[in-house]
Every structure is written in structure tokens, then in C-alpha cells.
N, C-alpha and C. Protein backbone atom coordinates (compact mmCIF):
# COMPACT_ATOMS: atom_id res chain seq x y z
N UNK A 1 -6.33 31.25 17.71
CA UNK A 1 -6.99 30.04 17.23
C UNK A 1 -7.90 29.48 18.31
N UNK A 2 -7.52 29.18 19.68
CA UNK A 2 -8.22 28.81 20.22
C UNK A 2 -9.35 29.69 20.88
N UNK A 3 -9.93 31.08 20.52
CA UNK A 3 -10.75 31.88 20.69
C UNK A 3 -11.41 31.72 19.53
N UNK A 4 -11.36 30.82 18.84
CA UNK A 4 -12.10 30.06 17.27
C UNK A 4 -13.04 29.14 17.82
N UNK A 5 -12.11 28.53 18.16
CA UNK A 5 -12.66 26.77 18.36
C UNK A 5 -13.78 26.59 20.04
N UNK A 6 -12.93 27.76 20.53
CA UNK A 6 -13.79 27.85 22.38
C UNK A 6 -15.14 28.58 22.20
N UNK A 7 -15.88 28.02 23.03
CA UNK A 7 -16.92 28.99 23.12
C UNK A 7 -17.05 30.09 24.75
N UNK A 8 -17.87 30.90 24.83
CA UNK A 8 -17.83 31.87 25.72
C UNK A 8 -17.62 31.27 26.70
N UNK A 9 -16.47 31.55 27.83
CA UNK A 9 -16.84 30.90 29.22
C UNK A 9 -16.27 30.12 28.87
N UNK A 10 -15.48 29.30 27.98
CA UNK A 10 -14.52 28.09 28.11
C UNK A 10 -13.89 27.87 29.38
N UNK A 11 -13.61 27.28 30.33
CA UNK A 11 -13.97 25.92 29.98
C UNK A 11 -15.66 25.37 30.82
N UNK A 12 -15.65 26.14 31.80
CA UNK A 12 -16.43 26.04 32.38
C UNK A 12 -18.39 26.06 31.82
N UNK A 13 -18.07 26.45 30.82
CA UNK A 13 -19.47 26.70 30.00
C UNK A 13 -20.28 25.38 29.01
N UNK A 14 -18.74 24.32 29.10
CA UNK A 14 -18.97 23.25 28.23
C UNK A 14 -18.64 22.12 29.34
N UNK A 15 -19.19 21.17 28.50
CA UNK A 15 -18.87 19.71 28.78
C UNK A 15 -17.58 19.02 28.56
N UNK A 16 -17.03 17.93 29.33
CA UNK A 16 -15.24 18.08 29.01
C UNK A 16 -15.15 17.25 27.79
N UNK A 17 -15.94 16.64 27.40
CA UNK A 17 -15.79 16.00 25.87
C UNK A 17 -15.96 16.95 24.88
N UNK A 18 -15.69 18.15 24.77
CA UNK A 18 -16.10 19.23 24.00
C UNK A 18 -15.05 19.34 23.07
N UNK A 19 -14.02 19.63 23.90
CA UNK A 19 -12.46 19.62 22.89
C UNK A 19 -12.35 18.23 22.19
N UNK A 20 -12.93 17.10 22.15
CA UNK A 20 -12.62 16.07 21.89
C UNK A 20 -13.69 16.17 20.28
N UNK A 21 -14.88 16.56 21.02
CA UNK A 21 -15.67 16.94 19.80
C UNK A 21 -15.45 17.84 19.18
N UNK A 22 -14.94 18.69 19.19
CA UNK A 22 -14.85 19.84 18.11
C UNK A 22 -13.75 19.40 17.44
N UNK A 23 -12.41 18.42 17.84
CA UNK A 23 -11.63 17.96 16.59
C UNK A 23 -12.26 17.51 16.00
N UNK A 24 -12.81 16.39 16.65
CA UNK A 24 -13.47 15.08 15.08
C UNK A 24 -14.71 15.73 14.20
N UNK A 25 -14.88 16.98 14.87
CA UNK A 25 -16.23 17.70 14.37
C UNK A 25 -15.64 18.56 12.78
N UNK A 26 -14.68 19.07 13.40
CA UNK A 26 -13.49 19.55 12.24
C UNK A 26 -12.86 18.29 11.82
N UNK A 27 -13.02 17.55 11.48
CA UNK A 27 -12.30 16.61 10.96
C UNK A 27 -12.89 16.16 10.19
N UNK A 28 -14.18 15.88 10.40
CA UNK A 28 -14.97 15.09 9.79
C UNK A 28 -15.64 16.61 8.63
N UNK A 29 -15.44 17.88 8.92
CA UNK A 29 -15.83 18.78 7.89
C UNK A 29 -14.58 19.07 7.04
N UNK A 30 -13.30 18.86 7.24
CA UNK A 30 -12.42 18.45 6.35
C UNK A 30 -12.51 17.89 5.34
N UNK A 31 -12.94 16.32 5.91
CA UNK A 31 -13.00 14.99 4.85
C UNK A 31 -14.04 15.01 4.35
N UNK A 32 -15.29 16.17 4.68
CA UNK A 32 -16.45 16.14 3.19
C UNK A 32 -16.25 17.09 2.69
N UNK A 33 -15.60 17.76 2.71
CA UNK A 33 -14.75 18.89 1.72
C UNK A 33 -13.62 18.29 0.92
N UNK A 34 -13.03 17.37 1.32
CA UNK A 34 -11.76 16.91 0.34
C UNK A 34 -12.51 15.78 -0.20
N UNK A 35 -13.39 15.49 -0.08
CA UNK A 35 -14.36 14.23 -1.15
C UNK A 35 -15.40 14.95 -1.97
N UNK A 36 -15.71 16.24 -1.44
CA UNK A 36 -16.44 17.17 -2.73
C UNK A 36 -15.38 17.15 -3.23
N UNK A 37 -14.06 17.43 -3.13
CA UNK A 37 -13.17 17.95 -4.52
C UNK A 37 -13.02 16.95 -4.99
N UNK A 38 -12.51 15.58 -4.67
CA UNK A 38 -12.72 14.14 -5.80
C UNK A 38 -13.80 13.86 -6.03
N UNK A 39 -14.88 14.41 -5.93
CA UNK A 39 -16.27 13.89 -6.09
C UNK A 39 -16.20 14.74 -7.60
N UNK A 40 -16.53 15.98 -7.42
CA UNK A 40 -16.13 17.20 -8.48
C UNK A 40 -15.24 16.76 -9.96
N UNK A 41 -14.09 16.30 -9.02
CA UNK A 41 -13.04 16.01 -10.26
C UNK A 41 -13.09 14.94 -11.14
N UNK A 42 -13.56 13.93 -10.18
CA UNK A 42 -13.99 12.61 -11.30
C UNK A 42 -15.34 12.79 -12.17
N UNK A 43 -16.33 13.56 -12.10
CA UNK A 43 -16.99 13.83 -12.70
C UNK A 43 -16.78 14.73 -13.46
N UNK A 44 -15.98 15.93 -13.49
CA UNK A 44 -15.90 16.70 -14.60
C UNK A 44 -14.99 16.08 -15.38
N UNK A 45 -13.98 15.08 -14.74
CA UNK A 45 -12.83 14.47 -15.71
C UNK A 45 -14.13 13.66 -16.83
N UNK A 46 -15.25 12.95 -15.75
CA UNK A 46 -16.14 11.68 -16.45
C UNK A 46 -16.61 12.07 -17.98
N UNK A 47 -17.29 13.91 -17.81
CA UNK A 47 -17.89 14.27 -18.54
C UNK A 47 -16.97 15.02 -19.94
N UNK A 48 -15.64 14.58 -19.77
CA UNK A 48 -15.07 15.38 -20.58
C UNK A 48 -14.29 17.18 -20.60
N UNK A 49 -14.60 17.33 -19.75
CA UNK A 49 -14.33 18.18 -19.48
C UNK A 49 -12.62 18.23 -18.80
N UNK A 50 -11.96 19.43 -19.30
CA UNK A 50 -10.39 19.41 -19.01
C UNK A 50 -9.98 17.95 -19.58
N UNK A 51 -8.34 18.17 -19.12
CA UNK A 51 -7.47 17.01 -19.62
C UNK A 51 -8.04 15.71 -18.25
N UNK A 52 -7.25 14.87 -18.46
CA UNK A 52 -7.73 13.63 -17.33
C UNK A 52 -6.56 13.97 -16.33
N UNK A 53 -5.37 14.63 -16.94
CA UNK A 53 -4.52 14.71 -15.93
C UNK A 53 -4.60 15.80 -15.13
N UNK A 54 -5.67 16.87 -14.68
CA UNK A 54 -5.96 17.96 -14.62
C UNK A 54 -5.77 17.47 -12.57
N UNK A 55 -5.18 18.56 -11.89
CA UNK A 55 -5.22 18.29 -10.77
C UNK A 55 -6.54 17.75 -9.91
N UNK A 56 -7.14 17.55 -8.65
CA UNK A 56 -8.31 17.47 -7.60
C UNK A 56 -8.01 19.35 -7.61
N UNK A 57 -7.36 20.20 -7.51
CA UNK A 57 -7.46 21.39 -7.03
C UNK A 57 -8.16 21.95 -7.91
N UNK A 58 -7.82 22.04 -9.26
CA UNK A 58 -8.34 22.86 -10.50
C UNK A 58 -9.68 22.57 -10.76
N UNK A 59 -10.17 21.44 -10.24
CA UNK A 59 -11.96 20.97 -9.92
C UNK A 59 -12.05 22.11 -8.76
N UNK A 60 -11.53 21.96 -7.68
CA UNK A 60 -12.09 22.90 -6.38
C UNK A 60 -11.93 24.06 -7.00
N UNK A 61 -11.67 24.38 -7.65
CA UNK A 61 -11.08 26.11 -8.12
C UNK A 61 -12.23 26.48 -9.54
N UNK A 62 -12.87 25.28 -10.69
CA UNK A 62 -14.02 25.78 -10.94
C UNK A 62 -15.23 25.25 -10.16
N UNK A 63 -15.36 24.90 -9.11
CA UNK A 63 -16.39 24.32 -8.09
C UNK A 63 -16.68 25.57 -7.99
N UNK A 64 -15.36 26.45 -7.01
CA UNK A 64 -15.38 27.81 -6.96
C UNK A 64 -16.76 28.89 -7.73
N UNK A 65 -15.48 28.74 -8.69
CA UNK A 65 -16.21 29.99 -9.48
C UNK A 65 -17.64 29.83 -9.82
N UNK A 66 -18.25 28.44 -10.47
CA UNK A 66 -19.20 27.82 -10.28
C UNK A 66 -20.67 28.94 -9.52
N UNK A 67 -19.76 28.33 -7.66
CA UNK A 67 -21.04 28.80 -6.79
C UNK A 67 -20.71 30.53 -6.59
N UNK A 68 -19.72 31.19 -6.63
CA UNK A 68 -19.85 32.08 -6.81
C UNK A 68 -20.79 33.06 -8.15
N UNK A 69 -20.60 32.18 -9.21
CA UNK A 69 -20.75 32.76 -10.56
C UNK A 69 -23.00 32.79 -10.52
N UNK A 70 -23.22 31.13 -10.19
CA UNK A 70 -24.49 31.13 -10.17
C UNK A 70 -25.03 31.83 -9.31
């Protein structure tokens, strides 16, 4: 994992706020990924589509197929 997140030459190659930034950097690409999927879901719930009780996942899962399909 951390041969993910490091870049070449860690540590010495970066700046020491680096590890600090790459959490909130991943963090913050988390939380616009889990607000596309309520973003997704309340609108396909809006438009009728599926039941209302239909999970946030089952939106991410035809989001899916969606961008794969087009």
C-alpha cells in the first residue's frame, strides 16, 4: 500500500506535508464519489425509476453499467 500512495525516492523526493496531503487528497476523492452515488440515486429515485426504497449502491451499480455500456 504504501508503494501506492509514495512516490519515487520517498521520502526524500517530497515535501513533508506530502503524507498529510495525499490523505485529505484521498479523502476528499472518496467524498465526491460517495455524493455521485447520492447524487445518482436521488435522481433516478426523482425520475421514477426503481422502487424509492432501492439502495445508494444499486444507483452506483447502474451508474456502472451506464459508463461502461455508453
Amino acid at each position: 500500500m504504501a508503494s501506492f500512495i509514495h512516490t519515487c525516492r520517498y521520502p526524500q523526493s517530497v515535501n513533508e506535508g506530502y503524507i498529510q496531503y495525499q490523505f485529505y487528497d484521498s479523502l476528499q476523492g472518496l467524498c465526491s464519489y460517495l455524493r455521485g452515488v447520492v447524487s445518482t440515486s436521488a435522481v433516478l429515485t426523482a425520475a421514477g425509476v426503481g422502487k424509492s426504497d432501492a439502495s445508494a449502491l444499486s444507483a452506483a451499480v447502474v451508474s456502472l453499467v451506464l459508463l461502461i455500456t455508453l
